[in-house]
Protein backbone atom coordinates (compact mmCIF):
# COMPACT_ATOMS: atom_id res chain seq x y z
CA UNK A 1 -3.56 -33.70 5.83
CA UNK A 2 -7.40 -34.63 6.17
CA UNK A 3 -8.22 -36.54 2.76
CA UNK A 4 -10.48 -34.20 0.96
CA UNK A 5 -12.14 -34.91 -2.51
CA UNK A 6 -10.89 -31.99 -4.54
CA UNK A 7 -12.43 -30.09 -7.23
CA UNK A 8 -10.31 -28.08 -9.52
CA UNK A 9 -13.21 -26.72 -11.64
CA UNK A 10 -11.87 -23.12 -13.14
CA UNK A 11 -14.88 -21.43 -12.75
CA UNK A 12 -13.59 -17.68 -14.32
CA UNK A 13 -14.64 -15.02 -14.23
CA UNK A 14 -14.36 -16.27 -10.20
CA UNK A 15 -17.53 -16.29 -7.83
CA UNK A 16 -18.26 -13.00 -5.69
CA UNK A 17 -16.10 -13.50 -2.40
CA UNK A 18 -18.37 -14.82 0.68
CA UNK A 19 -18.31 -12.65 3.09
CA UNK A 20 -19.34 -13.64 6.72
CA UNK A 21 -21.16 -11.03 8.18
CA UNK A 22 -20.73 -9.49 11.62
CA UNK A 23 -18.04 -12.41 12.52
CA UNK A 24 -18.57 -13.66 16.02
CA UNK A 25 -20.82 -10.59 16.91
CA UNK A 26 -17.68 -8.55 16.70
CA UNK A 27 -19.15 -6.17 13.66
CA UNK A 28 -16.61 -7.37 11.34
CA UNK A 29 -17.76 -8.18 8.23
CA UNK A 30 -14.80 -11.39 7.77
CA UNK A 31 -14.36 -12.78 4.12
CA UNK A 32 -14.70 -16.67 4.34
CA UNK A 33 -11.58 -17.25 2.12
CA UNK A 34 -8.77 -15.14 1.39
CA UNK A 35 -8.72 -12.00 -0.44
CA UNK A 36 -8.32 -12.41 -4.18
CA UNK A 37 -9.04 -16.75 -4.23
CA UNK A 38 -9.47 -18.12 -7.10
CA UNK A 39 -12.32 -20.20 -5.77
CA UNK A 40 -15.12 -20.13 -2.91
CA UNK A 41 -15.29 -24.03 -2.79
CA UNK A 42 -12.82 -24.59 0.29
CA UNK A 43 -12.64 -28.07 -1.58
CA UNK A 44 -11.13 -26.41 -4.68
CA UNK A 45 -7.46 -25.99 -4.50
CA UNK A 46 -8.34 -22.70 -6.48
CA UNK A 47 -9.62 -21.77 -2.50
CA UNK A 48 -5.35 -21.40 -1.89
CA UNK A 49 -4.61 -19.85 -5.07
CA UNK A 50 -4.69 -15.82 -4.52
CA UNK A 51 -4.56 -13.26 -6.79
CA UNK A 52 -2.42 -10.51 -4.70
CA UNK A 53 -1.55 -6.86 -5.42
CA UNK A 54 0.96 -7.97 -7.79
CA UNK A 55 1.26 -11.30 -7.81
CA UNK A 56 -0.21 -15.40 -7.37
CA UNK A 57 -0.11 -16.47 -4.22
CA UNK A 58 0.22 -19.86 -3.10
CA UNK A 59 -1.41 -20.40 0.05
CA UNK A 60 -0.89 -23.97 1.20
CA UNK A 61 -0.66 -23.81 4.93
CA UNK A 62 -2.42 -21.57 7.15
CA UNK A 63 -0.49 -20.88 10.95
CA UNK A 64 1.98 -18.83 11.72
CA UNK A 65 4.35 -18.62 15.28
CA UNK A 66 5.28 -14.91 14.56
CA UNK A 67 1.92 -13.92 16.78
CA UNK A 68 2.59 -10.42 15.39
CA UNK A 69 -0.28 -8.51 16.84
CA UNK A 70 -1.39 -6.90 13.35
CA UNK A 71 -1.34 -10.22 11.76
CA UNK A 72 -3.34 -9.83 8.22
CA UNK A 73 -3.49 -14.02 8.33
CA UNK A 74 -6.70 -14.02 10.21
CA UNK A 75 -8.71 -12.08 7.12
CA UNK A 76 -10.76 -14.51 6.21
CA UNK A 77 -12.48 -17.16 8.47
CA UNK A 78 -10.41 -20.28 6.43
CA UNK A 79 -7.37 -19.15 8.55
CA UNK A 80 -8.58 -19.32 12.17
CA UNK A 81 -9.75 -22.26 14.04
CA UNK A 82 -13.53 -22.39 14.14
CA UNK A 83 -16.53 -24.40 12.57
CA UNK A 84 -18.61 -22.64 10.03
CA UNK A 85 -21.48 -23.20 13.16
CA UNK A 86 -19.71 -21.17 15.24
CA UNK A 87 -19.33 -17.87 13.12
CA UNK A 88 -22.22 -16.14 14.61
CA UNK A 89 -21.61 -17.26 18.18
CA UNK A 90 -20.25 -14.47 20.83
CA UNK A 91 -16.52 -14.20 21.16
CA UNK A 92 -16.70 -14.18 24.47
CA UNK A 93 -18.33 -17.81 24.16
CA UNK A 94 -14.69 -19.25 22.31
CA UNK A 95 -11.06 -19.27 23.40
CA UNK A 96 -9.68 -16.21 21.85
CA UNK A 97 -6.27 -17.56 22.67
CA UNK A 98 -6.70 -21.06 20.33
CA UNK A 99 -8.63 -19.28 17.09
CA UNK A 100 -5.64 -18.05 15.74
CA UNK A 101 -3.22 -21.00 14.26
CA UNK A 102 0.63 -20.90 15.56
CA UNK A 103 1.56 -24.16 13.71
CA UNK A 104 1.27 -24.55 10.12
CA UNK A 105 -1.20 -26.75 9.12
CA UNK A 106 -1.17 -27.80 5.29
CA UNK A 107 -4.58 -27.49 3.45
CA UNK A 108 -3.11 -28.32 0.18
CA UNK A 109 -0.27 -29.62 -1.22
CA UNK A 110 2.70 -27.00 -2.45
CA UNK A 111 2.90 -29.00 -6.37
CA UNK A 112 -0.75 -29.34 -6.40
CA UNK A 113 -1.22 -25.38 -5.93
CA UNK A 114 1.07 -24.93 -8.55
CA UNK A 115 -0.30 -26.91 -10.99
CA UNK A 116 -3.81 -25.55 -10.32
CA UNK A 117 -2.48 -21.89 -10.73
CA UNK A 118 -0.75 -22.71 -13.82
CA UNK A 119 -3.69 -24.39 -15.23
CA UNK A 120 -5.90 -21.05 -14.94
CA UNK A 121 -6.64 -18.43 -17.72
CA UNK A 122 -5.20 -15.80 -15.30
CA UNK A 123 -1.68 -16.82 -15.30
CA UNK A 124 1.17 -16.20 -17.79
CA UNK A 125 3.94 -18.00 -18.33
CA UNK A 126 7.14 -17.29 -17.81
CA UNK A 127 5.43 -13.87 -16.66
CA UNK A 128 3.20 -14.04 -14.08
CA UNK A 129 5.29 -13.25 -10.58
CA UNK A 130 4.33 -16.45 -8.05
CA UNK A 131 4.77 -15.84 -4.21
CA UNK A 132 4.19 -18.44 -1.55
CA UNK A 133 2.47 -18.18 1.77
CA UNK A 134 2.29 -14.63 1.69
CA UNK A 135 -0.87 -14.24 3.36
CA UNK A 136 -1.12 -16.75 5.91
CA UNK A 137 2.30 -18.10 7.17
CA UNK A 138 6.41 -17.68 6.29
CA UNK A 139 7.55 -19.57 3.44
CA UNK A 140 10.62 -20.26 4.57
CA UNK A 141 8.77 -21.67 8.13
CA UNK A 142 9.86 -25.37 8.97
CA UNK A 143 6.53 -27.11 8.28
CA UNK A 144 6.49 -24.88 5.28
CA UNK A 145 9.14 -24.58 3.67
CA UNK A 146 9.13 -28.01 1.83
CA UNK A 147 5.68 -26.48 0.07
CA UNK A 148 7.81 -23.46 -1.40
CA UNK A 149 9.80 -25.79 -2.58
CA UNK A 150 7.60 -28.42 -4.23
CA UNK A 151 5.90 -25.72 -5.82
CA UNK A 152 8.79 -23.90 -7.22
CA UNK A 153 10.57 -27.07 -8.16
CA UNK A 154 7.21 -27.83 -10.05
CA UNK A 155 7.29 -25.13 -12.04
CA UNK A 156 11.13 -25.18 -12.94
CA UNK A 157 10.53 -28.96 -14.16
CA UNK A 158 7.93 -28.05 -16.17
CA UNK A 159 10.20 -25.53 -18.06
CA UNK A 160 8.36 -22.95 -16.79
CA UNK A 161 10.60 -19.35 -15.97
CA UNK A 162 8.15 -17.06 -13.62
CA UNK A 163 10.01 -15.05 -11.35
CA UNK A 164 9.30 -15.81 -7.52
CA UNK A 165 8.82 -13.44 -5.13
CA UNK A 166 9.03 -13.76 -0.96
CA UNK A 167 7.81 -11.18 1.58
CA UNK A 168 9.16 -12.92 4.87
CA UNK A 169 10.12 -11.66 8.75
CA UNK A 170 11.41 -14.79 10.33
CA UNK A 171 14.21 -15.41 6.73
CA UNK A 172 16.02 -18.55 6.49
CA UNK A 173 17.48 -20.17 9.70
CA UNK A 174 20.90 -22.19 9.62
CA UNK A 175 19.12 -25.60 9.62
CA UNK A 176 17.39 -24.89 6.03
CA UNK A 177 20.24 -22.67 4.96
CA UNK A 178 22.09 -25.16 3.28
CA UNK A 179 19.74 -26.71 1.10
CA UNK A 180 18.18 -23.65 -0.38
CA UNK A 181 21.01 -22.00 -1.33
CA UNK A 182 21.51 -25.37 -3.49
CA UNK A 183 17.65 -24.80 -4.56
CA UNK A 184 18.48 -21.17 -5.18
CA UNK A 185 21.67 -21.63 -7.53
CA UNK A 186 19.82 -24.67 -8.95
CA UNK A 187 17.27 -21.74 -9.82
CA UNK A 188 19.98 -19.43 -11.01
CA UNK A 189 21.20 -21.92 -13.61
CA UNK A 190 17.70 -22.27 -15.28
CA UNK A 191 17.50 -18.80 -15.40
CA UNK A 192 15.07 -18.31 -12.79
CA UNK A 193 14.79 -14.64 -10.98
CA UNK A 194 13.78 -14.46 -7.28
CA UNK A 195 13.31 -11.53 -4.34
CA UNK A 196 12.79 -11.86 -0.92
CA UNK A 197 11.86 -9.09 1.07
CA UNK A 198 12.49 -9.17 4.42
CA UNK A 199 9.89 -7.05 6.35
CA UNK A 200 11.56 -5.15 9.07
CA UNK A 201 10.71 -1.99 10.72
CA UNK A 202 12.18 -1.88 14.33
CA UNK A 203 8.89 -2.84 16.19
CA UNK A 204 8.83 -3.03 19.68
CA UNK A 205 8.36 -6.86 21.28
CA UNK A 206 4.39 -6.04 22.07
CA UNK A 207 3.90 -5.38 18.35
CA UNK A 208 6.25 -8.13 17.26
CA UNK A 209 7.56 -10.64 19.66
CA UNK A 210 9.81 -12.24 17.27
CA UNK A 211 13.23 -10.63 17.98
CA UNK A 212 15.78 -12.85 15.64
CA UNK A 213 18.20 -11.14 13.28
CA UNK A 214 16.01 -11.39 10.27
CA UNK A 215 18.66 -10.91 7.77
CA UNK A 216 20.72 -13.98 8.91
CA UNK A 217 22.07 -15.86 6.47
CA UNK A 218 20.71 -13.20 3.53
CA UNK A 219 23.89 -12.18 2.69
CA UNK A 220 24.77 -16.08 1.25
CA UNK A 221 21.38 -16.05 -0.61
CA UNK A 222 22.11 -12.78 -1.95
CA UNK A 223 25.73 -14.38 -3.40
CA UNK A 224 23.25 -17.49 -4.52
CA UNK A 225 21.74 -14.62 -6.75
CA UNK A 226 18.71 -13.53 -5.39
CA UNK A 227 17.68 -10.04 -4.90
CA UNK A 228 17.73 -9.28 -1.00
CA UNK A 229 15.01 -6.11 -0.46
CA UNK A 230 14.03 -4.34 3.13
CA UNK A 231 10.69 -3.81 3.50
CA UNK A 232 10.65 -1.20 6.02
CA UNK A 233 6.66 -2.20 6.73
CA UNK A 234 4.63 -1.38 8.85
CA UNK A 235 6.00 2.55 9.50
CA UNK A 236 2.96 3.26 11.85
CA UNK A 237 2.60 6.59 13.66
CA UNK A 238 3.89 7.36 16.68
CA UNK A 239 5.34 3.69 16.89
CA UNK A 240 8.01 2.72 13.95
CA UNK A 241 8.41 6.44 12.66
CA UNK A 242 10.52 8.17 14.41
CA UNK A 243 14.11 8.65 13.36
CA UNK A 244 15.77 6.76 15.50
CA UNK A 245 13.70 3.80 14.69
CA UNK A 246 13.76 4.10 11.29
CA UNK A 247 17.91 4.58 11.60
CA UNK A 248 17.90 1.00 14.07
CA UNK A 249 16.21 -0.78 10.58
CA UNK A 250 18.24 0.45 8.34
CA UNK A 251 21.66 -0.75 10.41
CA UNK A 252 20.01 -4.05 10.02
CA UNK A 253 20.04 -4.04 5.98
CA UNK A 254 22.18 -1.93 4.60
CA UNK A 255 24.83 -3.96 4.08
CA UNK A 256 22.65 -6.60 2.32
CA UNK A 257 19.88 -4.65 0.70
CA UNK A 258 19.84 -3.59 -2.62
CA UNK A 259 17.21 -1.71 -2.39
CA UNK A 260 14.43 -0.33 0.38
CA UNK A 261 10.26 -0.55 0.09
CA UNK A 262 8.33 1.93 2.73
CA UNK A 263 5.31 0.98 3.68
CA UNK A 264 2.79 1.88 6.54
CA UNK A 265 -0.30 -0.22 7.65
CA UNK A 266 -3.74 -0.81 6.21
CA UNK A 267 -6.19 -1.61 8.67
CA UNK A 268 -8.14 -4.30 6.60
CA UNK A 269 -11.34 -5.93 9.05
CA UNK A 270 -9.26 -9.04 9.98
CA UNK A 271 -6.56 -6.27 12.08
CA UNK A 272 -9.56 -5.13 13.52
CA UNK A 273 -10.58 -8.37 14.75
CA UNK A 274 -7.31 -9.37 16.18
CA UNK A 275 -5.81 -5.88 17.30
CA UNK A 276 -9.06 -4.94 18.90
CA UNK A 277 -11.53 -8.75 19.70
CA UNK A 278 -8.38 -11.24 20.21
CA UNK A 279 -5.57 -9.36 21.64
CA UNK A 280 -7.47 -6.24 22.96
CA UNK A 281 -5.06 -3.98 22.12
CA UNK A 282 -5.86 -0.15 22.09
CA UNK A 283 -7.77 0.92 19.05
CA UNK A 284 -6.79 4.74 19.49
CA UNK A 285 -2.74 3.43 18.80
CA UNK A 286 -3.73 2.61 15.46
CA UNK A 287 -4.59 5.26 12.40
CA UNK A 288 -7.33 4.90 10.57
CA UNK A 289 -8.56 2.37 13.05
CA UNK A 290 -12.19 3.69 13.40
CA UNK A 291 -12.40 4.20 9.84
CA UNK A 292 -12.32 0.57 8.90
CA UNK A 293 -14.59 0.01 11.98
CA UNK A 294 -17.14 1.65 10.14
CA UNK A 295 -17.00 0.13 6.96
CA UNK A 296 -14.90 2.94 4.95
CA UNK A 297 -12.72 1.12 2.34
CA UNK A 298 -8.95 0.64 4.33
CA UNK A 299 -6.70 2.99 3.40
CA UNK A 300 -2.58 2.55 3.93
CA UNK A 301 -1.34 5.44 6.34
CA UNK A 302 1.81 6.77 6.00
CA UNK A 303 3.68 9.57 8.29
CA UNK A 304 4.12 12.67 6.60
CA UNK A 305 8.02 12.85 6.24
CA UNK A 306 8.94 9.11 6.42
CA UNK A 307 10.37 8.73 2.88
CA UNK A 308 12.50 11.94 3.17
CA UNK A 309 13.84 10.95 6.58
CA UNK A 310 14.47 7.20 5.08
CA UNK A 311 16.83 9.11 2.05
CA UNK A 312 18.31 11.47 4.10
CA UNK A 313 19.33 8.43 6.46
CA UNK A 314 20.79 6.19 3.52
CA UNK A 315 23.09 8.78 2.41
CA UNK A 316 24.18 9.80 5.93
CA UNK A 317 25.01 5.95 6.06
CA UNK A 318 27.30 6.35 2.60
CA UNK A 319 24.61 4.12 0.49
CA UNK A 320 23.18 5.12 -2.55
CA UNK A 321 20.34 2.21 -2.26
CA UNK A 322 17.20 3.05 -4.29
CA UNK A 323 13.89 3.88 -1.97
CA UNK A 324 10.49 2.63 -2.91
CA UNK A 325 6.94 2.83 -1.70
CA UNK A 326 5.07 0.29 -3.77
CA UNK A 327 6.24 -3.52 -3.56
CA UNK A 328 5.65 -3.34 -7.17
CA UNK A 329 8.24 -0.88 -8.31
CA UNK A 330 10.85 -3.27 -5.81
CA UNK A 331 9.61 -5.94 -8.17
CA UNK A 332 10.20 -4.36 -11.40
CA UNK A 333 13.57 -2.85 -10.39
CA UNK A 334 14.82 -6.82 -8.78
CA UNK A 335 13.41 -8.29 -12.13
CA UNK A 336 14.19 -5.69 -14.83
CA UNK A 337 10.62 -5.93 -15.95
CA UNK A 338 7.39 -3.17 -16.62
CA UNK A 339 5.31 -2.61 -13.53
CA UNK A 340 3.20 -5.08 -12.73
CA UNK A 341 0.51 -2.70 -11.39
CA UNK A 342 0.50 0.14 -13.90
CA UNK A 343 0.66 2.14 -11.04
CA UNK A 344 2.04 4.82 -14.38
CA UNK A 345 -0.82 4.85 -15.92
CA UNK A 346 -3.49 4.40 -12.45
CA UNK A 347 -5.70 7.21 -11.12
CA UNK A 348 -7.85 7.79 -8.03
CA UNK A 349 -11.08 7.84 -9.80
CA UNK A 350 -11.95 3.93 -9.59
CA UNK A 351 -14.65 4.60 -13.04
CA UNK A 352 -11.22 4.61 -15.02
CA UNK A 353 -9.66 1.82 -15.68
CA UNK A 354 -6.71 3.83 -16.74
CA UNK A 355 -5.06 7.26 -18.00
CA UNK A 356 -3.14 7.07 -21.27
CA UNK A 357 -2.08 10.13 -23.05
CA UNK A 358 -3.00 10.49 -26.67
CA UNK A 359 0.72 10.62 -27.42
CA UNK A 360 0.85 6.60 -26.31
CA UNK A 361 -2.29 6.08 -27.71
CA UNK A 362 -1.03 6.87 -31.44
CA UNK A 363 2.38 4.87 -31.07
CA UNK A 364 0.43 1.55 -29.64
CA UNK A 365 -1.69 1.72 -32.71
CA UNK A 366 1.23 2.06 -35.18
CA UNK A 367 3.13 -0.25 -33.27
CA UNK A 368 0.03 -2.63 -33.10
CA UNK A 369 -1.52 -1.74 -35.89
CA UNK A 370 -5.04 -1.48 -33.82
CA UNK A 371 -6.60 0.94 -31.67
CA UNK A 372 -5.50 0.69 -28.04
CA UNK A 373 -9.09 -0.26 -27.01
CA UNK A 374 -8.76 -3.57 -29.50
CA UNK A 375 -5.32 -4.36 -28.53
CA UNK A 376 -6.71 -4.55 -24.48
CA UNK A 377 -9.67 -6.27 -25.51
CA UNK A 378 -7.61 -9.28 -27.21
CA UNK A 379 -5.08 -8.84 -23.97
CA UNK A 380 -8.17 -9.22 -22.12
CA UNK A 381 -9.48 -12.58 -24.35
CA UNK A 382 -5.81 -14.45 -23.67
CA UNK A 383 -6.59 -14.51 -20.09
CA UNK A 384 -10.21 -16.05 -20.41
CA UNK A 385 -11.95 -12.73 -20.13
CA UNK A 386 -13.22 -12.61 -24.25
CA UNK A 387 -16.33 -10.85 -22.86
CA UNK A 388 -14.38 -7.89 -21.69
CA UNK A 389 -15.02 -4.49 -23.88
CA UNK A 390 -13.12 -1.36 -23.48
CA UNK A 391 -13.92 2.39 -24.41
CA UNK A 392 -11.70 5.27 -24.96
CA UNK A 393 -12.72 9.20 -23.79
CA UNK A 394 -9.63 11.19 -25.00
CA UNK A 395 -6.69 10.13 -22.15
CA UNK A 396 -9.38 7.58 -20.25
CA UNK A 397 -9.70 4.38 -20.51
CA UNK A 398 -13.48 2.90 -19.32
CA UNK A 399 -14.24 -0.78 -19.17
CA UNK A 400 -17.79 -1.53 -19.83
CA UNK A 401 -18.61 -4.20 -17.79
CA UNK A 402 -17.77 -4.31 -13.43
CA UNK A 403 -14.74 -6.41 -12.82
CA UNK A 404 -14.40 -8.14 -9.34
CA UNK A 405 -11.03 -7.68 -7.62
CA UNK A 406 -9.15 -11.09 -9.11
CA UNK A 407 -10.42 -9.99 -12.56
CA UNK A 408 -8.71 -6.61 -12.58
CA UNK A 409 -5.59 -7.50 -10.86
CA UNK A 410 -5.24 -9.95 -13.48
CA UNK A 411 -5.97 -7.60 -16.67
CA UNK A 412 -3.99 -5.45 -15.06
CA UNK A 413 -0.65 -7.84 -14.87
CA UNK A 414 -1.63 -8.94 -18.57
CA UNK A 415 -1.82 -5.93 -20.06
CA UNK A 416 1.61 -5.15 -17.95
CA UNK A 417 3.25 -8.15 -19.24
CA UNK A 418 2.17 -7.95 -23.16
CA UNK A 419 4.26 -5.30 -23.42
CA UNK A 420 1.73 -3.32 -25.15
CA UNK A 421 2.30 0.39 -22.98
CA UNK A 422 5.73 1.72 -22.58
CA UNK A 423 6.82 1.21 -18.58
């Protein structure tokens, strides 16, 4: 690794994302680090510490040899190969073929993310869910796998019990099979939960070349005593959602699985720029393609149908495993814990923060002795956000001030994991 002067300032609430605009005269508007950092000073080891839909990511590597050709990796300009003084050149002026990374390339150390994640306001112990690598490579990778481990181990010596949580394609192969499933039951002992979900969805080679048996080995982790989950991601019309493709997937997990997460594809700015500028793949094969191309918020697009025909398939099969569509229900079900997300208590109108009947209301405030507005707005204060003030209308729930994505996810979790709102 380059030697780098770092800076682990915990500047929170975080700086406004950068966003590079109109990335290599492509019209994509590229964040320059990753969704939900922690930091905007690539210096920072904060810059590798995510906050993701429901979880911390650690991101210490950034290359991955999948070469799937929806890759979200290449969101933000930190993940591809090319100088800040070439962001504005023409794409047809680079090689397209070298800007995306195939071998891992470690831009901070695995214990040094963790003890820079653990170290911020945002994160609860023994609480908080931790991922690695989940935006920008495999955790279980050779070149990155020693990172998982340095920053799990980290955490587990410092007596710390968050549950980890892996969403992974390539799983573990037989040379690094041995020695996690030591690390796993070491784990186990302490206490420790941990999922992996194993993303799988029957994709042809052109979508995703890698072809392994992506459940290898899953069954001995599963006996180690962690919870083995198919994420049957992307389902993407007219490609992965038919019912013989969605039957081929589910041969693949049933066995192991103990439980399923459906998911279909969200065509965030950095798809754009690979499926359309780096691999020049057909933009009509993809749904909601041309609405992200013009700057309309992505939005996930699932095939009408897809969850029925995924239960009707299970039981043909003779298995009664449980079906999901958010990774955070999978999450609460593997760890026996509220949902992370609040997705219960969530609504479409973004001016709410959320929806809680009057019913709840009145049992949080004899159970907390406070009005529910208080009890968020000390929730709110344990995570270093003190300024945060809440307002009640009847069943919604306003927050006064604009929080930035990292600041809601995380008041979000908190409030989740205080317990305060029956799941």
């Amino acid at each position: 690794m380059k030697e780098k002067k770092l800076n682990n300032e915990v500047v929170w609430p975080t700086e406004s994302p950068i966003v590079v605009r109109n990335f290599l005269q492509t019209g994509v508007d590229l964040l320059k680090e990753k969704i939900g950092a922690l930091s905007q000073n690539p210096n920072n080891p904060l810059s590798r510490v995510c906050v993701a839909n429901s979880c911390f990511s650690l991101e210490p590597v950034r290359g991955c040899p999948l070469s799937c050709a929806y890759c979200i990796a290449g969101n933000d300009c930190r993940n591809l190969i090319i100088d800040e003084n070439s962001y504005h050149k023409n794409i047809t002026e680079i090689d397209r073929g070298k800007l995306i990374p195939r071998i891992p390339e470690m831009l901070f150390p695995g214990e040094v993310l963790a003890e820079t994640m653990i170290n911020h306001p945002g994160f609860v112990k023994d609480k908080s869910i931790v991922s690695v690598a989940i935006g920008s490579s495999e955790a279980f990778l050779p070149g990155v796998e020693q990172e998982t481990w340095a920053a799990m181990k980290y955490l587990a010596d410092h007596g710390y019990m968050n549950p980890f949580w892996f969403a992974v394609k390539l799983g573990i192969t037989d040379p690094l099979i041995g020695r996690w499933l030591k690390r796993f039951r070491f784990l186990k002992k302490k206490g420790i939960k941990i999922a992996i979900s194993v993303s799988e969805s029957n994709a042809p080679a052109w979508l995703e070349p890698y072809r392994g048996d992506r459940f290898r080995n899953l069954e001995k982790v599963k006996e180690a005593g962690v919870h083995i989950t198919h994420h049957l991601r992307p389902v993407i019309r007219g490609i992965t959602d038919s019912t013989e493709s969605l039957s081929s997937a589910l041969n693949k997990s049933l066995k192991i699985s103990e439980s399923v997460c459906i998911g279909g594809l969200r065509i965030d700015p950095g798809i754009v720029l690979l499926w359309k500028h780096i691999n020049g793949k057909d933009p009509n094969l993809l749904p909601k393609f041309t609405d992200t191309e013009k700057g309309l918020p992505p939005r996930k697009d699932l095939p009408e149908n897809v969850i029925t025909k995924v239960k009707k398939l299970i039981k043909k099969k003779g298995y009664k495993t449980p079906v999901f569509t958010r990774s955070s229900h999978i999450l609460s079900y593997a760890f026996d814990i509220p949902d992370v997300n609040l997705y219960k208590y969530r609504v479409e109108d973004d001016s709410v923060f959320l929806r809680i009947s009057l019913t709840i209301q009145s049992s949080v405030k004899m159970k907390q002795g406070k009005e529910i507005v208080e009890a968020f707005r000390e929730i709110a204060g344990s995570i270093g956000l003190p300024m945060i003030r809440f307002k009640a209308e009847a069943e919604k729930i306003f927050v006064k001030q604009r929080l930035n994505y990292q600041e809601h996810h995380l008041l979000i979790h908190a409030i989740s994991h205080s317990g305060v709102l029956p799941d």
